[in-house]
Protein backbone atom coordinates (compact mmCIF):
# COMPACT_ATOMS: atom_id res chain seq x y z
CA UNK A 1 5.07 -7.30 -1.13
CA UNK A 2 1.61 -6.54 -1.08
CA UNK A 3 -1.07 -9.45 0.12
CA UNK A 4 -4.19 -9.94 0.33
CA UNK A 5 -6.19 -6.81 -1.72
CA UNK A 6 -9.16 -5.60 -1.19
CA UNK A 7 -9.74 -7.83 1.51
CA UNK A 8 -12.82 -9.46 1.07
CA UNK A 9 -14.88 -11.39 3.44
CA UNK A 10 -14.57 -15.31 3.13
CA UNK A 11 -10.94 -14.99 0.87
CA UNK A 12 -8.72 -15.18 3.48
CA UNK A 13 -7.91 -17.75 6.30
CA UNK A 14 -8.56 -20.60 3.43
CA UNK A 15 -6.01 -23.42 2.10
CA UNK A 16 -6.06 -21.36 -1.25
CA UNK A 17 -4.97 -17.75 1.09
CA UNK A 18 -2.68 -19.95 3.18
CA UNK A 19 -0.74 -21.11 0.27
CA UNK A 20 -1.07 -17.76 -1.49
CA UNK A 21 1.29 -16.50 1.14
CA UNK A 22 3.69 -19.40 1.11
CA UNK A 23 4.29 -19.16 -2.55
CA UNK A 24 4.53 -15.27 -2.25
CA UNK A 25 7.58 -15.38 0.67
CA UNK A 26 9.26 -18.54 -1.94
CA UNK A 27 9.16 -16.30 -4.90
CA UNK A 28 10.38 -13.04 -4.18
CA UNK A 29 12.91 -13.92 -0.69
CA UNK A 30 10.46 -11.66 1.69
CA UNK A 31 11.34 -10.17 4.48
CA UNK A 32 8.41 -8.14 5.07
CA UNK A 33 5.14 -7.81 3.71
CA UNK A 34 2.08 -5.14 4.03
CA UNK A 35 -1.37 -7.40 5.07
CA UNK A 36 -3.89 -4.74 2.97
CA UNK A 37 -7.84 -4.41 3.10
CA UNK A 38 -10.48 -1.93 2.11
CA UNK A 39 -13.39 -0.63 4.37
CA UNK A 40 -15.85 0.98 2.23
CA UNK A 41 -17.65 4.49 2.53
CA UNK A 42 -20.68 4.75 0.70
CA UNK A 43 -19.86 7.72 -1.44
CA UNK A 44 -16.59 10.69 -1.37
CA UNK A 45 -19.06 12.93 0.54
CA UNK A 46 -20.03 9.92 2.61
CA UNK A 47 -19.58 10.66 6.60
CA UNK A 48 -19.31 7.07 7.97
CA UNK A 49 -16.49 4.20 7.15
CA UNK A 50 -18.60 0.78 8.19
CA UNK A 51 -15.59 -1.70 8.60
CA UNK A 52 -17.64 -3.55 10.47
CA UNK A 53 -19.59 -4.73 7.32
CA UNK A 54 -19.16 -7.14 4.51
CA UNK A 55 -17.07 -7.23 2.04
CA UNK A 56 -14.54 -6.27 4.61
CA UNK A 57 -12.21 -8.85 5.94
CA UNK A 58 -13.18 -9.84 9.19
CA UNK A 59 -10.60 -8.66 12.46
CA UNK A 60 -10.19 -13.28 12.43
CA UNK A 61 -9.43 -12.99 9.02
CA UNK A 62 -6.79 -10.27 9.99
CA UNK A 63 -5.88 -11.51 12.94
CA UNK A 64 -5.01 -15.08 10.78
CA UNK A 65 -3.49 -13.07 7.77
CA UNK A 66 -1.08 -11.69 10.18
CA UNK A 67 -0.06 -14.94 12.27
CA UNK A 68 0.60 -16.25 9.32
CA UNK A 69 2.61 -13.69 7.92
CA UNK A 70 4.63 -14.08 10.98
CA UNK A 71 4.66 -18.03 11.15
CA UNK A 72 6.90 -17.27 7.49
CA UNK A 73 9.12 -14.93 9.44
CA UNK A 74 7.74 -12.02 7.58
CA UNK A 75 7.52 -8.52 9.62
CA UNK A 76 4.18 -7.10 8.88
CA UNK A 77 2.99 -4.09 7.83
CA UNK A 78 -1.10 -3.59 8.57
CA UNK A 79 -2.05 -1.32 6.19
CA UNK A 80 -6.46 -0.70 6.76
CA UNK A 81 -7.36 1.45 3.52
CA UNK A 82 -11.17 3.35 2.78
CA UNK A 83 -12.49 2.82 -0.29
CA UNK A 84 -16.14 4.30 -1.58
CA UNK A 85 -18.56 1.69 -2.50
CA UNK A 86 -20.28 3.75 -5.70
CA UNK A 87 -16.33 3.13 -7.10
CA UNK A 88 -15.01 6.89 -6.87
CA UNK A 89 -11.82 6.72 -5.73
CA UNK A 90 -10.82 7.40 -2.17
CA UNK A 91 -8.63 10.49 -3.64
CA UNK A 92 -11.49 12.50 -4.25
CA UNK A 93 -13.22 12.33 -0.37
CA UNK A 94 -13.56 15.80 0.38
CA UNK A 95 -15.62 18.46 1.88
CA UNK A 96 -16.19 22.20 2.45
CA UNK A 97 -13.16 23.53 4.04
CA UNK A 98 -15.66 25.87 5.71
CA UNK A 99 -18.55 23.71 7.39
CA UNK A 100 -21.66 24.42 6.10
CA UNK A 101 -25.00 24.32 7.93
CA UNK A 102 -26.38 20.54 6.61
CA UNK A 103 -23.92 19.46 4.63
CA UNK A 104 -21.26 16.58 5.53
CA UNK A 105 -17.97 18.16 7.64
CA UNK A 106 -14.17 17.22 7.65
CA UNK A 107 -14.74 16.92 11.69
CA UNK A 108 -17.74 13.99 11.24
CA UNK A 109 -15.54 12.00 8.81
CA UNK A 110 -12.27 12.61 10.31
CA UNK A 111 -14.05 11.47 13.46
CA UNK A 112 -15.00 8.09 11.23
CA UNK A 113 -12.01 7.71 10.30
CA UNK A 114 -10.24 7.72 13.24
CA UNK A 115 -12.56 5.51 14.82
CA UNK A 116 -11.49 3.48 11.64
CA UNK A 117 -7.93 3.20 12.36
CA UNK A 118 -7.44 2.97 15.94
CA UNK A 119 -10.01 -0.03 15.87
CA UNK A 120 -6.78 -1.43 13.71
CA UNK A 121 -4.18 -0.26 15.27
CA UNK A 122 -5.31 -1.85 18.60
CA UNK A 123 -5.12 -4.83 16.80
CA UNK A 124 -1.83 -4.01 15.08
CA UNK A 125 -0.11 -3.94 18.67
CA UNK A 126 -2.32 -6.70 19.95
CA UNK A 127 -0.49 -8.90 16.95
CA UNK A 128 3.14 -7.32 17.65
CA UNK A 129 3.00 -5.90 13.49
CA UNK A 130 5.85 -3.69 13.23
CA UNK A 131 4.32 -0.88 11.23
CA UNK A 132 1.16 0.72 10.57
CA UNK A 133 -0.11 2.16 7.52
CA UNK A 134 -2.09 4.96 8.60
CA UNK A 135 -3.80 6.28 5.21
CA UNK A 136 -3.31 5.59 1.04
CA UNK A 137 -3.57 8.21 -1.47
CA UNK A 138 -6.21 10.34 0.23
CA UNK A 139 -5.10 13.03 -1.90
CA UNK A 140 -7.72 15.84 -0.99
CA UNK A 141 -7.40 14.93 2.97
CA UNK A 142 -3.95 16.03 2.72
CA UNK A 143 -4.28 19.39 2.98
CA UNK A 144 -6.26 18.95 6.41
CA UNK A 145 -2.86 18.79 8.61
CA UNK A 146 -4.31 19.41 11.71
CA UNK A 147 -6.62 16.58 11.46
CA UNK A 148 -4.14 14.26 10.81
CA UNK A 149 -1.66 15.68 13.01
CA UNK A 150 -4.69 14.45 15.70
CA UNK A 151 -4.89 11.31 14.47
CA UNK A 152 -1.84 10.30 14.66
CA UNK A 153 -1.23 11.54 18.39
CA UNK A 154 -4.26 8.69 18.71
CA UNK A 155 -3.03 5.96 17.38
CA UNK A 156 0.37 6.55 19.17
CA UNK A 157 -2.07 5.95 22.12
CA UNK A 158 -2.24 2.53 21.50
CA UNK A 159 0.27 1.50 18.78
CA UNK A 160 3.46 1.04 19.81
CA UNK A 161 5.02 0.62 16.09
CA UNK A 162 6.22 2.57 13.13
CA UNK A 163 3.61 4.84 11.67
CA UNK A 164 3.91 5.37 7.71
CA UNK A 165 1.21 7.68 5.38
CA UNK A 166 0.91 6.67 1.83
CA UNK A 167 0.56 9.24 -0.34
CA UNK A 168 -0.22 9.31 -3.53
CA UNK A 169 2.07 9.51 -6.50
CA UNK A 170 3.48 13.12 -7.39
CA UNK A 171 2.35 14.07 -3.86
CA UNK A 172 5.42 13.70 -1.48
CA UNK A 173 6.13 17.66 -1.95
CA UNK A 174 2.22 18.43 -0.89
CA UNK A 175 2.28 16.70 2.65
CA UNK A 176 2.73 19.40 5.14
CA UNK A 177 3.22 17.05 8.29
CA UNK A 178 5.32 14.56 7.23
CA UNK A 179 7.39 15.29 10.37
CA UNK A 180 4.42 13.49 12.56
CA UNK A 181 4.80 10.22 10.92
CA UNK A 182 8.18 7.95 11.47
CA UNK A 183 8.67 6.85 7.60
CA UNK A 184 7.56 8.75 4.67
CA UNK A 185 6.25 6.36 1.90
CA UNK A 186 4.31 7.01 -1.57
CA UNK A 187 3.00 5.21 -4.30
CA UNK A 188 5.67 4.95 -6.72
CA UNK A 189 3.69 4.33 -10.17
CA UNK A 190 6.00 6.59 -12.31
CA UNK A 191 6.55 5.91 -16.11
CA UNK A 192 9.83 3.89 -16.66
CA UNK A 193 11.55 7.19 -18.69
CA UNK A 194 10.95 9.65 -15.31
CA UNK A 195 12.14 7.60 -12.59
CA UNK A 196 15.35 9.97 -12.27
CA UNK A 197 13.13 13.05 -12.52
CA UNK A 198 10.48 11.73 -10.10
CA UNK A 199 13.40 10.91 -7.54
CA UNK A 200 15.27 14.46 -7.88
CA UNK A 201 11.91 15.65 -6.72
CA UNK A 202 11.21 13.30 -3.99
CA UNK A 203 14.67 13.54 -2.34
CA UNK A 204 14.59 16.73 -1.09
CA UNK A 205 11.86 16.21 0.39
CA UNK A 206 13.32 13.28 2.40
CA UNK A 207 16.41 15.87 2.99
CA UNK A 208 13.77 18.13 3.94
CA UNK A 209 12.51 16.32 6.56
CA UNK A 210 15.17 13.70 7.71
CA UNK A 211 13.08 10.79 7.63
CA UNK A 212 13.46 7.51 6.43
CA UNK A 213 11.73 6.91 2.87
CA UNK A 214 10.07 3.52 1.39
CA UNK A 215 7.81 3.20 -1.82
CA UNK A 216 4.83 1.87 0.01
CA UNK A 217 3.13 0.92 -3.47
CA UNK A 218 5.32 0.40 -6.71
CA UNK A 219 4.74 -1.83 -9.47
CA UNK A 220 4.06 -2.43 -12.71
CA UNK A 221 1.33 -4.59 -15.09
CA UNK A 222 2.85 -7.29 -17.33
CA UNK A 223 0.37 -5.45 -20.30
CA UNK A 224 1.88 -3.58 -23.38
CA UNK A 225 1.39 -0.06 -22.29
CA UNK A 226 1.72 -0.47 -18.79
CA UNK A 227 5.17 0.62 -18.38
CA UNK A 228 4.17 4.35 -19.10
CA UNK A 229 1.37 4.60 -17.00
CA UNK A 230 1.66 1.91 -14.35
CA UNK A 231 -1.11 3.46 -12.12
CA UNK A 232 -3.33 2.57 -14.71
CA UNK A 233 -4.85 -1.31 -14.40
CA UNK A 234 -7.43 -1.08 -16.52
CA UNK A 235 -5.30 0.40 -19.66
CA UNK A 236 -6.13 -1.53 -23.11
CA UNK A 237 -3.10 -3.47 -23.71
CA UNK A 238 -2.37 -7.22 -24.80
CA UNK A 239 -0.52 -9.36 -21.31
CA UNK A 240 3.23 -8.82 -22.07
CA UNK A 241 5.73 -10.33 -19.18
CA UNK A 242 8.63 -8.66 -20.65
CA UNK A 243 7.02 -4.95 -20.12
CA UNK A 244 6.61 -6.00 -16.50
CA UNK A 245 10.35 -7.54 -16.25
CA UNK A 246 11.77 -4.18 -17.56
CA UNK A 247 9.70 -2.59 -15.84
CA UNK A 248 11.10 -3.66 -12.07
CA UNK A 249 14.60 -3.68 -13.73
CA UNK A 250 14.58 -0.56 -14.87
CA UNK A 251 12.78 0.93 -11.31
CA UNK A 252 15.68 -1.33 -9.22
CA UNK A 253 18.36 -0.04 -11.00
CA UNK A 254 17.40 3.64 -10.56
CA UNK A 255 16.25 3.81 -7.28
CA UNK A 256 19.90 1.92 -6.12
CA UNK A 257 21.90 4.96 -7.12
CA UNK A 258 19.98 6.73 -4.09
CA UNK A 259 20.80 5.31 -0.61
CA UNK A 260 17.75 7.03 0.66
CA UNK A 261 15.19 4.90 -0.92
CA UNK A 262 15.36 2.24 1.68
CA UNK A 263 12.64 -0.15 0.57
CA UNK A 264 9.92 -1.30 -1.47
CA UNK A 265 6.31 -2.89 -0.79
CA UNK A 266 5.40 -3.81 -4.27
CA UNK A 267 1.85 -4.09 -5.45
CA UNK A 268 0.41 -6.96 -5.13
CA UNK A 269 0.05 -10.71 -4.47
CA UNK A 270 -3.83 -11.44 -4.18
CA UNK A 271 -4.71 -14.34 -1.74
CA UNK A 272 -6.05 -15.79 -4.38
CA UNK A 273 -4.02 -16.97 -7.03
CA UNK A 274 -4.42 -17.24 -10.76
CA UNK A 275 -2.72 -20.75 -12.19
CA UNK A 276 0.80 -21.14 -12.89
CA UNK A 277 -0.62 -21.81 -16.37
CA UNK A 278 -2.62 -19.10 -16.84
CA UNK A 279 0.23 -16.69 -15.77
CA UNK A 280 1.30 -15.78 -19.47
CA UNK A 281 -2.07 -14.37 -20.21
CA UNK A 282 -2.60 -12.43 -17.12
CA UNK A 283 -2.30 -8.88 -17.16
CA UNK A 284 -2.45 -7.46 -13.69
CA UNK A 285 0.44 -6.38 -11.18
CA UNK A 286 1.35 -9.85 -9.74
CA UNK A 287 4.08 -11.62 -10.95
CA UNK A 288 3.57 -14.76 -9.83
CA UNK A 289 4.92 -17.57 -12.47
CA UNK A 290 5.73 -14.42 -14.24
CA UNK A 291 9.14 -13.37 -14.89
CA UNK A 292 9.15 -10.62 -12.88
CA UNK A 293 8.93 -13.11 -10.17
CA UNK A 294 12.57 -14.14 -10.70
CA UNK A 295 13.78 -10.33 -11.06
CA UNK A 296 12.03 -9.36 -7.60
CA UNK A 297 13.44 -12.53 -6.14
CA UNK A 298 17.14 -11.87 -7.12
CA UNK A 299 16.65 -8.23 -6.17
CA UNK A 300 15.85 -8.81 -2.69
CA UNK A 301 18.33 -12.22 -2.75
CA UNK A 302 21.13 -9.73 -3.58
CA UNK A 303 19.72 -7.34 -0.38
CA UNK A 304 19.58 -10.08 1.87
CA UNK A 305 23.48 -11.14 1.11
CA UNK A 306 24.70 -7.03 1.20
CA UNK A 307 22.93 -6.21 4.48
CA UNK A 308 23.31 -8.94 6.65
């Protein structure tokens, strides 16, 4: 599971984060869990990633967000994700493929960016987490191979670990250099009726390759609607539990019939919590006191018993 998104300054290492985790590993049986945070950019054509700055978790905050993912017996994936402050998504950051005489190059923010993430993964091996998250959905960087192909030999430098990339949904078949990375991962937002189409696709890319393959994102909003467009958090929609619970049951069941889908980190569990009360009305991804809770839980209950 997910924990801790966006990651902003003064939410975590509090009694209300602390427990936020506890209840999470309870819930769902946890055995891992990705500790996620956004840096912000000011724009898509923006040059310079300032996670040094507020709202970004602080490295204590991480440092304490992973210590006590650990103290739970969690393994931890650090996953450091860019966001744009003026709300554009991070898919869209792009540039001339062709620098241009004053105008904002891949090479300035690629060099921002990798500034960005070896800052983390120095911190990643410094608190023993046994993966990194290296990127999310940066759909329009995808195409720059080389660049990433760099960054990567980088990190390697000082991170020890597993190295994932996160690409976007419908994008596994568009990453030319998956082969640099140890696991391939993607967000896996698909409507409930395509799952077996999606997953034709997406194995043969693992096959392709011959790496292993997780759904670094996947998940669904308990909101009447959600369940065909699960990317979509802001979709009009009344809170519906049941459209959540299929939802997982119906992504669980398909994704068993292929032994190459070797994992989930479902989206999300905030570090701070809505009310056990309140959980009927809520429409966002987490499930907690929903009754997705209980499906997740027995999912990864049933795991536990079949691969130990």
């Amino acid at each position: 599971m997910t924990w801790g998104w966006t990651g902003i300054r003064g939410t975590w290492k509090t009694e209300q984060a602390e427990r936020s985790m506890e209840l999470m590993k309870e819930g769902l049986a946890l055995n891992w869990t990705a500790i996620t945070f956004a840096a912000l950019q000011a724009h898509p054509q923006a040059t310079e990633i300032k996670y040094g700055d507020a709202p970004t978790v602080t490295d204590e905050e991480v440092r304490w967000a992973i210590e006590k993912a650990k103290s739970l017996g969690l393994q931890v994936c650090l996953k450091p994700v860019v966001n744009c402050a003026n709300g554009t998504w991070r898919a869209h950051i792009n540039f001339f493929d062709v620098d241009v005489p004053c105008e904002p190059k891949w090479s300035e923010w690629f060099a921002s960016y990798t500034r960005f993430m070896l800052h983390y993964a120095q911190i990643a091996e410094e608190t023993g987490c046994e993966m990194l998250c290296i990127g999310c959905e940066m759909v329009q960087t995808d195409r720059r191979a080389a660049e990433w192909r760099a960054l990567i030999a980088e990190v390697r430098r000082v991170y020890s670990g597993v190295i994932t990339y996160n690409c976007d949904k419908y994008q596994e078949n568009q990453v030319s250099w998956w082969d640099a990375v140890d696991v391939i991962s993607s967000s896996g937002y698909y409507p409930i009726d395509t799952w077996e189409e999606q997953l034709d696709r997406i194995e043969a890319v693992v096959k392709q390759h011959g790496k292993p393959f997780m759904f670094m994102e996947a998940g669904c909003p308990s909101r009447e609607g959600s369940q065909h467009l699960p990317n979509d958090w802001g979709l009009p929609g009344e809170a519906s539990e049941d459209v959540q619970a299929r939802y997982y049951e119906a992504m669980f069941s398909h994704c068993d019939k292929r032994d190459w889908v070797e994992g989930f980190m479902l989206w999300d569990w905030p570090a701070k919590l809505y009310k056990p009360e309140d959980a009927a009305a809520n429409k966002d991804y987490c499930m907690y006191g929903k009754k997705a809770e209980a499906i997740v839980r027995n999912y990864y209950n049933a795991k536990t018993v079949i691969y130990s």
